[in-house]
Protein backbone atom coordinates (compact mmCIF):
# COMPACT_ATOMS: atom_id res chain seq x y z
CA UNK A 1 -28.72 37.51 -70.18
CA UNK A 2 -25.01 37.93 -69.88
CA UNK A 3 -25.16 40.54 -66.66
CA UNK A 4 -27.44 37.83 -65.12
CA UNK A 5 -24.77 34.84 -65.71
CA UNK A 6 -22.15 37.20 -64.55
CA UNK A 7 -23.68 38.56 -61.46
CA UNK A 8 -23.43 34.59 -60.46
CA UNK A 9 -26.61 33.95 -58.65
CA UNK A 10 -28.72 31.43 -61.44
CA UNK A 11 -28.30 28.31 -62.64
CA UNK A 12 -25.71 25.31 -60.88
CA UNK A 13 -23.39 27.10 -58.74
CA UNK A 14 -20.91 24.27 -57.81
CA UNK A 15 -18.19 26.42 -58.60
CA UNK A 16 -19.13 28.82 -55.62
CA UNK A 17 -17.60 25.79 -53.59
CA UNK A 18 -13.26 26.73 -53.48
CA UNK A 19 -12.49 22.80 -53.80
CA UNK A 20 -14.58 22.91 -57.22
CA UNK A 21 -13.54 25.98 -58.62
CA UNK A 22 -9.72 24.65 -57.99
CA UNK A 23 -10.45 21.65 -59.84
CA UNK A 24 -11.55 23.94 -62.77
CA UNK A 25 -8.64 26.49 -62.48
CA UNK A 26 -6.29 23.57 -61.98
CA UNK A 27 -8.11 21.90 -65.77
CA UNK A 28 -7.48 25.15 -67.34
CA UNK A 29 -3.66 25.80 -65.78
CA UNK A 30 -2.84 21.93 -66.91
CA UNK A 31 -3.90 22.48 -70.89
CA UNK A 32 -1.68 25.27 -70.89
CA UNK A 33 1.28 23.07 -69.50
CA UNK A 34 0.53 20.75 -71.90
CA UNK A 35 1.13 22.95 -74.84
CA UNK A 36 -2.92 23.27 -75.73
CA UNK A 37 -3.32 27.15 -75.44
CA UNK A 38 -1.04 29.96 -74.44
CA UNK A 39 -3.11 31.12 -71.47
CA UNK A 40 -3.32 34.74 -70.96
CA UNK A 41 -6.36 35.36 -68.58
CA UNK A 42 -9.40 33.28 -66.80
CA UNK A 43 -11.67 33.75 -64.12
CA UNK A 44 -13.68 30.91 -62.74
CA UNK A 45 -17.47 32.25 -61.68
CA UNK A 46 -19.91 30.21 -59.38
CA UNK A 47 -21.37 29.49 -62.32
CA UNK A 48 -19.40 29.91 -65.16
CA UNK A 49 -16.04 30.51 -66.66
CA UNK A 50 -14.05 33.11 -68.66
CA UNK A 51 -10.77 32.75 -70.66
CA UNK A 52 -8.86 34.31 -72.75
CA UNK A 53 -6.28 31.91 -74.90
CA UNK A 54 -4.10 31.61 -77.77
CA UNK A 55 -5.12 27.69 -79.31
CA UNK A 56 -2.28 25.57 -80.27
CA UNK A 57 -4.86 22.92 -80.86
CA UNK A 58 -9.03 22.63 -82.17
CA UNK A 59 -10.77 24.54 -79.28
CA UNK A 60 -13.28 21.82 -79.51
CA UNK A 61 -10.69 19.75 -77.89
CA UNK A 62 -9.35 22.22 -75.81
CA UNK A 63 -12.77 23.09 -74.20
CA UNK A 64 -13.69 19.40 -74.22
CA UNK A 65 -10.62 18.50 -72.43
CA UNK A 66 -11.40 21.47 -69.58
CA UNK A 67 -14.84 20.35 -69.61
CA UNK A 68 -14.34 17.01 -69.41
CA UNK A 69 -11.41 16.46 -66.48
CA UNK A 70 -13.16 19.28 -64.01
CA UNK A 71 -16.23 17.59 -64.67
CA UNK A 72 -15.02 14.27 -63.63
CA UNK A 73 -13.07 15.48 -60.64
CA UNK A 74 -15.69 17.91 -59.50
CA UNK A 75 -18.54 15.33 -59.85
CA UNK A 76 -16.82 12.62 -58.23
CA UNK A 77 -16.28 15.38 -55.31
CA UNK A 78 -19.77 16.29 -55.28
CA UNK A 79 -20.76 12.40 -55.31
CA UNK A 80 -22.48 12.39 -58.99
CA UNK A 81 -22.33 9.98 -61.16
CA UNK A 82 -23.37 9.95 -65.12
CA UNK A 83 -24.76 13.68 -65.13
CA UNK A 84 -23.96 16.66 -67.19
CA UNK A 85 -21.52 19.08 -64.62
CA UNK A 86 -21.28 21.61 -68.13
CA UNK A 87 -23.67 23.21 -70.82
CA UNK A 88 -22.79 21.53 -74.13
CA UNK A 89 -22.28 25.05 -75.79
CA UNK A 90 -19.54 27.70 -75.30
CA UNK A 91 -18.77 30.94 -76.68
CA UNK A 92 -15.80 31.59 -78.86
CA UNK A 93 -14.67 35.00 -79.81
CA UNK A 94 -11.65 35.83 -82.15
CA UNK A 95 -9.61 38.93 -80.92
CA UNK A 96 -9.29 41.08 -83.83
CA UNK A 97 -7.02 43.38 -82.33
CA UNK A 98 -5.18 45.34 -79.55
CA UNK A 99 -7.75 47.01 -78.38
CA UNK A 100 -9.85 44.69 -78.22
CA UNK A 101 -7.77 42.11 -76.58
CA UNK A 102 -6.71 45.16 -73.57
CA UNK A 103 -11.16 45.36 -73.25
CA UNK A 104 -11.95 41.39 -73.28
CA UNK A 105 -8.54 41.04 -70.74
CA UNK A 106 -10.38 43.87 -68.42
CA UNK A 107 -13.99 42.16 -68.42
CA UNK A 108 -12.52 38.46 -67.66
CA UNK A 109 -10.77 39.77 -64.79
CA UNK A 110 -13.24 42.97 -63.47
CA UNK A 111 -15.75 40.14 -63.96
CA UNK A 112 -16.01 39.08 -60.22
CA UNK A 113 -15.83 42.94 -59.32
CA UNK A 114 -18.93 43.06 -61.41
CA UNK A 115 -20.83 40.42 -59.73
CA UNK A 116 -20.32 42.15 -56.23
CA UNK A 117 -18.02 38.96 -55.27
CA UNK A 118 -14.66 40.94 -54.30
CA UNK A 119 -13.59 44.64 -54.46
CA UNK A 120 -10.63 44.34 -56.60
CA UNK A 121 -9.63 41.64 -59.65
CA UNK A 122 -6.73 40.38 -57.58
CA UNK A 123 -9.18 39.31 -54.49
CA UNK A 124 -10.84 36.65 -56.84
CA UNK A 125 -8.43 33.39 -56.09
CA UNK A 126 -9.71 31.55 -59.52
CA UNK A 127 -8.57 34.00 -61.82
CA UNK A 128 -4.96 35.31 -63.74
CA UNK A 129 -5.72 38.51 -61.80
CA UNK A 130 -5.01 36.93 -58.57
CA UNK A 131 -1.66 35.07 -59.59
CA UNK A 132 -0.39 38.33 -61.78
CA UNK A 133 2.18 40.58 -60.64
CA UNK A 134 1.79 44.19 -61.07
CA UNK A 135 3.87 44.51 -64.24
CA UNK A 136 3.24 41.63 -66.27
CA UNK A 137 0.61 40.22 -68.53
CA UNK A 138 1.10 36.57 -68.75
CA UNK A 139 0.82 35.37 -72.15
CA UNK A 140 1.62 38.33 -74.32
CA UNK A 141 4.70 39.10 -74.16
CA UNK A 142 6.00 40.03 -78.01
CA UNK A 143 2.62 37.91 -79.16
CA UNK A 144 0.01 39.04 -81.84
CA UNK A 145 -3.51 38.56 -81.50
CA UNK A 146 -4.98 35.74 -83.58
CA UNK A 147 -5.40 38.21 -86.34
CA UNK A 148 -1.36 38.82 -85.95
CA UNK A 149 -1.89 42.46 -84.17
CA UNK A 150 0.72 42.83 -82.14
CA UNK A 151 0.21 43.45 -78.44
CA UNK A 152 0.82 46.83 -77.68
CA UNK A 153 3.68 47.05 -74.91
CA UNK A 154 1.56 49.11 -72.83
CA UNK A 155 -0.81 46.27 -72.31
CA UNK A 156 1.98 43.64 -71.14
């Protein structure tokens, strides 16, 4: 099911359109100036979205309040009024370590590679990979995972 979402060919695909993917990138770059998440990397599919984030606040708020203003920008773009633009659900994962954290980091941002969408991470415009610079890791420099692992310096 997962290789299906990612190859981003089923379901809505609003977020194939650049204006409506910006709206959601723009949602997720705004919670992190607001002091919601430390933001370390996203990627915003055609028809989904990846992130990887260190919660200041309830995620339920944080993904309601991504949800919620891309939804309302993006429908009022797309000229709809009063229907769902998200699923309900979403998937949370705790990062229980370095390692871990280094292979979810690598899947959010190889995930448009995957799908056949661009050749390289730093081709996909909605995602971390494309804003990054070559030697920095936004978001983890001297952190810890949320199971306080540290981030191993070869991973910044």
């Amino acid at each position: 099911m997962d290789a299906e979402l990612d190859k981003g060919a089923t379901g809505p695909l609003w977020l194939r359109d650049p204006i409506i993917a910006s709206y959601v990138e723009d949602a997720i770059i705004r919670g992190e100036e607001l002091k919601q998440y430390e933001l370390d990397s996203y990627a915003v599919m055609p028809n989904h979205v990846h992130a990887l984030l260190w919660p200041w606040i309830a995620m339920e708020r944080i993904t309601g309040g991504i949800k919620g203003v891309s939804a309302r920008d993006a429908n009022a773009a797309l000229g709809r009024t009063g229907q769902h633009f998200w699923e309900d659900e979403s998937f949370d994962h705790w990062v229980r370590n370095g390692v871990e954290l280094r292979r979810i980091r690598i899947y959010i941002e190889r995930n448009p590679v995957t799908a056949g969408l661009v050749k390289k991470p730093e081709d996909w415009p909605w995602s971390s990979a494309s804003k990054r610079s070559d030697t920095a890791t936004p978001g983890c420099a001297g952190k810890t995972t949320q199971a306080g692992v540290p981030v191993p310096p070869e991973e910044h």
